[in-house]
PDB file of N, CA and C in Angstrom:
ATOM      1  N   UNK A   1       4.700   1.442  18.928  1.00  0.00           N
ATOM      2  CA  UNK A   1       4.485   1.515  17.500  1.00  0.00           C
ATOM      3  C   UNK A   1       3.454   0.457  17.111  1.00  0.00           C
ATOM      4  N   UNK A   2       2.496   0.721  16.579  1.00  0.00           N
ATOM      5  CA  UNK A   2       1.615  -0.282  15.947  1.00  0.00           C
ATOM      6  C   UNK A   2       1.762  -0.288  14.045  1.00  0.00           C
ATOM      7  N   UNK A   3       1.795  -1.729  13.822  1.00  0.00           N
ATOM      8  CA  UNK A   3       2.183  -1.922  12.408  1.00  0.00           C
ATOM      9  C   UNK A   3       0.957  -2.744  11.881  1.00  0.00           C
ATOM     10  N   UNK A   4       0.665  -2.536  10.595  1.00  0.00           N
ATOM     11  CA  UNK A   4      -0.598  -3.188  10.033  1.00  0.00           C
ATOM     12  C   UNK A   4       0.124  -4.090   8.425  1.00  0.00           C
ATOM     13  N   UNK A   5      -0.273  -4.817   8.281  1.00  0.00           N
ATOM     14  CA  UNK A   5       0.340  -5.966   7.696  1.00  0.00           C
ATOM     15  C   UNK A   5      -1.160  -6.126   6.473  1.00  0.00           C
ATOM     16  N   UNK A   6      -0.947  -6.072   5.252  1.00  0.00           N
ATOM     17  CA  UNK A   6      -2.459  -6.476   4.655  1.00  0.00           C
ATOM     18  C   UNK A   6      -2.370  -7.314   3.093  1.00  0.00           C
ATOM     19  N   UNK A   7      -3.133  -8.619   3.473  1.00  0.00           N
ATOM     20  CA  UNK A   7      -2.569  -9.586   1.924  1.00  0.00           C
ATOM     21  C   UNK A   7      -3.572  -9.316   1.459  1.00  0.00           C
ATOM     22  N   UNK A   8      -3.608  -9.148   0.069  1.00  0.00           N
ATOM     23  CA  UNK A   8      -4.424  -9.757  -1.186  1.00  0.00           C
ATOM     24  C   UNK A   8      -4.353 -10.814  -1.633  1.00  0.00           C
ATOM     25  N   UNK A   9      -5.257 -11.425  -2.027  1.00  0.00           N
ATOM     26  CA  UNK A   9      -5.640 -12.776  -1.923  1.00  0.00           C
ATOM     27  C   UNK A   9      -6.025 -12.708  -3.994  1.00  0.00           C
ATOM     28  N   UNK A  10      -5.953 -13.367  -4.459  1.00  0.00           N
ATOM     29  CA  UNK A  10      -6.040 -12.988  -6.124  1.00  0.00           C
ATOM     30  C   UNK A  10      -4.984 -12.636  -6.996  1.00  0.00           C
ATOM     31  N   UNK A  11      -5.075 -12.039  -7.703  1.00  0.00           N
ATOM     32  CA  UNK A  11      -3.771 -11.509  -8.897  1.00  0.00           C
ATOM     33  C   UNK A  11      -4.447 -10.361  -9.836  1.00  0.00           C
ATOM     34  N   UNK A  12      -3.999  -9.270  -9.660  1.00  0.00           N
ATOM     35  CA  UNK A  12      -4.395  -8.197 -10.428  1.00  0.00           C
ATOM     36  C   UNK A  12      -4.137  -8.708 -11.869  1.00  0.00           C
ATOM     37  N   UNK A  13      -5.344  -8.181 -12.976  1.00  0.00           N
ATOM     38  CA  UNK A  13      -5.254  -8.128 -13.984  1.00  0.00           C
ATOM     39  C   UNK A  13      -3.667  -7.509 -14.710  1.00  0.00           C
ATOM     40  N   UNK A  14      -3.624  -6.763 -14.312  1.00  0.00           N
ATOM     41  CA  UNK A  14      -1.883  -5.830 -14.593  1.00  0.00           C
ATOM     42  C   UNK A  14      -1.666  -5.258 -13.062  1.00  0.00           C
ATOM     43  N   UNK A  15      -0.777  -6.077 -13.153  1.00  0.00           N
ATOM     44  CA  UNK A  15      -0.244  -5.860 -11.526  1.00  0.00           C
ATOM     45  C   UNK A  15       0.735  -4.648 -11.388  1.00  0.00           C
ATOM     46  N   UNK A  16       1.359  -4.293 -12.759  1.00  0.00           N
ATOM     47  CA  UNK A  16       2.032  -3.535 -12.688  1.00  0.00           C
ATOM     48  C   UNK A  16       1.329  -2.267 -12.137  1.00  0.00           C
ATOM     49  N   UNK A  17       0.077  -1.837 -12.970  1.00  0.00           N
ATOM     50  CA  UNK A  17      -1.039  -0.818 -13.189  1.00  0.00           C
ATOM     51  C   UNK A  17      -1.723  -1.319 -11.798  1.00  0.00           C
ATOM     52  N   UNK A  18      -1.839  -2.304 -10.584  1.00  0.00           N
ATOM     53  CA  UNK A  18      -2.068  -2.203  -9.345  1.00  0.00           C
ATOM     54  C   UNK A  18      -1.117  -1.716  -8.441  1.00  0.00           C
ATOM     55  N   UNK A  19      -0.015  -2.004  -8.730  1.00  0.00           N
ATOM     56  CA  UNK A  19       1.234  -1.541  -8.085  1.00  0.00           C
ATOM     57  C   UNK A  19       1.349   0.016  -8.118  1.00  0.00           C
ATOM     58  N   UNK A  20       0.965   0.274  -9.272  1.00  0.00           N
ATOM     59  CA  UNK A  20       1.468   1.769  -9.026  1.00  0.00           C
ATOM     60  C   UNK A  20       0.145   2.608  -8.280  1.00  0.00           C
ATOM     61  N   UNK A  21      -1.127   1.948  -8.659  1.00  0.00           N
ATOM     62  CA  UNK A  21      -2.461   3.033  -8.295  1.00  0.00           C
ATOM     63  C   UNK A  21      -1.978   3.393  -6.517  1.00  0.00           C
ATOM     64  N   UNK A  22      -1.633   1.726  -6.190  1.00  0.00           N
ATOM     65  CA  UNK A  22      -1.557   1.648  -4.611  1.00  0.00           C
ATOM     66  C   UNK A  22      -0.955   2.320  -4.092  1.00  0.00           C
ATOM     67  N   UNK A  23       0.314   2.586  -4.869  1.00  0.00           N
ATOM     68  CA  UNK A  23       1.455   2.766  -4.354  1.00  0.00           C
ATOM     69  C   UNK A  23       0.896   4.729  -4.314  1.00  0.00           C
ATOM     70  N   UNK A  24       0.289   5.200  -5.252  1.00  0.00           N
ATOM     71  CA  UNK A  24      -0.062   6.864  -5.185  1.00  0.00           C
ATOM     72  C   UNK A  24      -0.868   7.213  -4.516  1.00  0.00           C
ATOM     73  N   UNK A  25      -2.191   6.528  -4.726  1.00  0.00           N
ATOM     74  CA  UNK A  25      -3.798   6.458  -4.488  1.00  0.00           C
ATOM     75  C   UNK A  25      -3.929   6.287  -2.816  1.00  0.00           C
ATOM     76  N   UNK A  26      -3.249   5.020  -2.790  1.00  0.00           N
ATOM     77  CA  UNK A  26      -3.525   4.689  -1.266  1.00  0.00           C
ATOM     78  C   UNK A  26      -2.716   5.307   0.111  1.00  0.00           C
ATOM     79  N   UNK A  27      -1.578   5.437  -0.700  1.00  0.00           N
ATOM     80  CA  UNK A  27      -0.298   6.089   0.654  1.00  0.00           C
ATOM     81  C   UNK A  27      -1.302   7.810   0.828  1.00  0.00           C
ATOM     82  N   UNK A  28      -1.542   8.430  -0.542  1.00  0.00           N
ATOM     83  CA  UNK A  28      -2.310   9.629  -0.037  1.00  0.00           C
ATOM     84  C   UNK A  28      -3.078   9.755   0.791  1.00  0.00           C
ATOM     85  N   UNK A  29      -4.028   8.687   0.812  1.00  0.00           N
ATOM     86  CA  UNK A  29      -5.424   8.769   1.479  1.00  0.00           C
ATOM     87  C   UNK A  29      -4.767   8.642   2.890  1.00  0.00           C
ATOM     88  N   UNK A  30      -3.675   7.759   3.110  1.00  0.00           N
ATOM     89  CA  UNK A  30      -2.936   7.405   4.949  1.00  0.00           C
ATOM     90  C   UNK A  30      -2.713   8.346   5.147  1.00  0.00           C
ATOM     91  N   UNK A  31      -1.544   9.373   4.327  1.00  0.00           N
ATOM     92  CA  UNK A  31      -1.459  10.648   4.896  1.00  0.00           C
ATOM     93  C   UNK A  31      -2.242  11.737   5.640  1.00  0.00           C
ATOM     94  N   UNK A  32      -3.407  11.570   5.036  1.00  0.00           N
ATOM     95  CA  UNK A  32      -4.177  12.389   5.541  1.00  0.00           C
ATOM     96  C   UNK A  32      -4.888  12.389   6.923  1.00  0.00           C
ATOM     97  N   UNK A  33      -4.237  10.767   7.957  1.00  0.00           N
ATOM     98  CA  UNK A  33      -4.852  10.675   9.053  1.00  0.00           C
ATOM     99  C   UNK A  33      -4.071  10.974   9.609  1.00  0.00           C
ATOM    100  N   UNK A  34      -4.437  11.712  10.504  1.00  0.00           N
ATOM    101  CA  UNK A  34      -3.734  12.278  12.051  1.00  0.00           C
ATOM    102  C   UNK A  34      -2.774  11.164  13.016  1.00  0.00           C
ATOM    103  N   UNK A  35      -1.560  11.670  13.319  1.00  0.00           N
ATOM    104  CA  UNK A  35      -0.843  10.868  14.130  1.00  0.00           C
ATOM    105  C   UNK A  35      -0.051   9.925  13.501  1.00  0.00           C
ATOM    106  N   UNK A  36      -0.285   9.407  11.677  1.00  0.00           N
ATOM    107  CA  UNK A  36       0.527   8.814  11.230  1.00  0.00           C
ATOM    108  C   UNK A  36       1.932   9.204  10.854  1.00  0.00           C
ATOM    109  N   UNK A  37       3.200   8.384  11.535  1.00  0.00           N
ATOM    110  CA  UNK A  37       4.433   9.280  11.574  1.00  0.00           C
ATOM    111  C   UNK A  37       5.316   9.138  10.510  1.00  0.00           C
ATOM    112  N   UNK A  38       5.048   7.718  10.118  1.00  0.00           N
ATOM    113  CA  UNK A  38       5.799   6.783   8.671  1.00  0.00           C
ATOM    114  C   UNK A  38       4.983   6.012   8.120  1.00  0.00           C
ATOM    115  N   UNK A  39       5.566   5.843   6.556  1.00  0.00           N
ATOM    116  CA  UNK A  39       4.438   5.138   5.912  1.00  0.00           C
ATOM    117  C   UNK A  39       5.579   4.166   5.088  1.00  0.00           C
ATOM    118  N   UNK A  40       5.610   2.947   4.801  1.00  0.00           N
ATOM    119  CA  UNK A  40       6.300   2.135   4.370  1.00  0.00           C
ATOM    120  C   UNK A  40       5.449   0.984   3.572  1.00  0.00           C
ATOM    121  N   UNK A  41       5.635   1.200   2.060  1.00  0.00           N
ATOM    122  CA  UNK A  41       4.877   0.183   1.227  1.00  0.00           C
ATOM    123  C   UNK A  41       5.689  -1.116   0.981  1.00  0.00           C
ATOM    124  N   UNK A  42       5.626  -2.040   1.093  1.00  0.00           N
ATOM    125  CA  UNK A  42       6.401  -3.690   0.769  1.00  0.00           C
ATOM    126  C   UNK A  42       5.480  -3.731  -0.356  1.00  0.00           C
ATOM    127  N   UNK A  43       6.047  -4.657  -1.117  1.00  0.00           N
ATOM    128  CA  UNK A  43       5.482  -5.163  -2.410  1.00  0.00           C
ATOM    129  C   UNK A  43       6.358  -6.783  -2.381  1.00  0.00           C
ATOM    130  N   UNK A  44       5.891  -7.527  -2.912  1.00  0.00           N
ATOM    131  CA  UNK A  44       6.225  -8.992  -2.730  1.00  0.00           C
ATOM    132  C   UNK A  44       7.548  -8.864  -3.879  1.00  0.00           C
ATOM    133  N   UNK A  45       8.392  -9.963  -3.687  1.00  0.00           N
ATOM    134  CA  UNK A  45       9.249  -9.799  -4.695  1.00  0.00           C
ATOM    135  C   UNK A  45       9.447 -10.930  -5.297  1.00  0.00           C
ATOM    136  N   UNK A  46       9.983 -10.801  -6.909  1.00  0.00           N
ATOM    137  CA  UNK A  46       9.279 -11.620  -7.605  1.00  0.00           C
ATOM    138  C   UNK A  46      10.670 -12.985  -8.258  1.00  0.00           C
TER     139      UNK A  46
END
């Protein structure tokens, strides 16, 4: 299994409104590569 780990460095203007784009926007775009079996978003907790 290979796992990828990725920080942001900064503070979103509305983190809330970053939280969610990521959370739709970005998991879609993973889906779409071949061979990915699970997708698991962490979000820091506050």
């Amino acid at each position: 299994m290979i796992s990828y780990f990725v920080r942001y460095d900064g503070s979103a203007a509305d983190p809330e409104e970053f939280l969610g784009r990521y959370r739709s926007q970005h998991a879609d775009i993973l889906r779409e590569f071949e061979g990915i079996q699970g997708l698991v978003l962490h979000t820091p907790a506050r």
